[in-house]
Protein backbone atom coordinates (compact mmCIF):
# COMPACT_ATOMS: atom_id res chain seq x y z
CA UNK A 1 151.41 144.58 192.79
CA UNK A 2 151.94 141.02 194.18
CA UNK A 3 154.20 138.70 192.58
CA UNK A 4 153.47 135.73 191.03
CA UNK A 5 153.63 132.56 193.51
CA UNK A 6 155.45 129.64 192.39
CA UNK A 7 155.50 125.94 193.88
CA UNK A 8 159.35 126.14 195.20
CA UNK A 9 158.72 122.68 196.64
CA UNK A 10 158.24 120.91 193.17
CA UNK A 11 160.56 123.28 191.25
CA UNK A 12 163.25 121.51 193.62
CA UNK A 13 161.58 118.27 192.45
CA UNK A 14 162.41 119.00 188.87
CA UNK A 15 165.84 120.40 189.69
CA UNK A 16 167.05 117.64 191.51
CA UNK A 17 165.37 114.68 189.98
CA UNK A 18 167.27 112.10 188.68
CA UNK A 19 167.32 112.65 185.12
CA UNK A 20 168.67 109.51 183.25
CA UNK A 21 171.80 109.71 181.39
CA UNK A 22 172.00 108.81 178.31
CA UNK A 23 175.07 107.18 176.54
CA UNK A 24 175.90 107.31 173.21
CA UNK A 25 175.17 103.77 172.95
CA UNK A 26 171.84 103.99 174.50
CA UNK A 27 171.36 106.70 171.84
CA UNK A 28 173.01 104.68 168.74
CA UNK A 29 170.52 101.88 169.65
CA UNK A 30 167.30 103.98 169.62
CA UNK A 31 168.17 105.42 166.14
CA UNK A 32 168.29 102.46 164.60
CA UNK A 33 164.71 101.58 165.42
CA UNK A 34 163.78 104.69 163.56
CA UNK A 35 163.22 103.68 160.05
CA UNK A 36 164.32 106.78 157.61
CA UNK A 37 167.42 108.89 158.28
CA UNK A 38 168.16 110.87 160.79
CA UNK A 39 170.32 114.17 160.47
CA UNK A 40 171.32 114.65 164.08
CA UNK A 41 174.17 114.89 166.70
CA UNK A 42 174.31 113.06 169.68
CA UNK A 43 174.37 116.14 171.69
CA UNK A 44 171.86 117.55 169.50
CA UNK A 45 169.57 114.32 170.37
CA UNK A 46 170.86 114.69 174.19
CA UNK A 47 169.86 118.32 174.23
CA UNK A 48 166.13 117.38 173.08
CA UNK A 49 165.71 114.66 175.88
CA UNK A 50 166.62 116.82 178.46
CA UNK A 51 163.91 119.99 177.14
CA UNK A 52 161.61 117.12 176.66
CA UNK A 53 162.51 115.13 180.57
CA UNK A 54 162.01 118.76 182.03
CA UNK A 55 158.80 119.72 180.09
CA UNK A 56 157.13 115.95 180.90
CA UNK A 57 157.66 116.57 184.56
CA UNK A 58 156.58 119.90 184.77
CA UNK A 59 153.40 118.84 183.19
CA UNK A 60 153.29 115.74 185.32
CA UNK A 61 154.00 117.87 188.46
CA UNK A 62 151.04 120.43 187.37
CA UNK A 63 153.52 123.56 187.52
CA UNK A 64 153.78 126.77 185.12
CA UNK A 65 155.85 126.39 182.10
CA UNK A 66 159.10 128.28 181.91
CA UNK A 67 159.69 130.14 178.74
């Protein structure tokens, strides 16, 4: 049975890419050019970036999804 290879090389990519940090300014400001209402935390909003940053660049980086 052989294991499963994985790119270890872009994996680092991912892991140590500069993700942007968001402030709660930077996240005040976006909301409010998103007519309606929105029911959600600023971690809650910070939380969504992040699965969405790490998704986007494994997609961009062609790797296997983590689930």
């Amino acid at each position: 049975m052989s294991a499963t290879p994985t790119n270890t090389a872009a994996a680092y990519v991912i892991n140590s890419a500069e993700e942007p940090e968001l402030t709660d300014d930077d996240i005040r400001d976006a909301m409010t050019h998103v007519p309606g209402y929105l029911d959600i935390s600023f971690d809650d909003f910070r939380l969504i970036y992040h699965l969405a940053w790490r998704h986007a660049m494994t997609r961009l980086l062609d790797l296997p999804e983590d689930k």
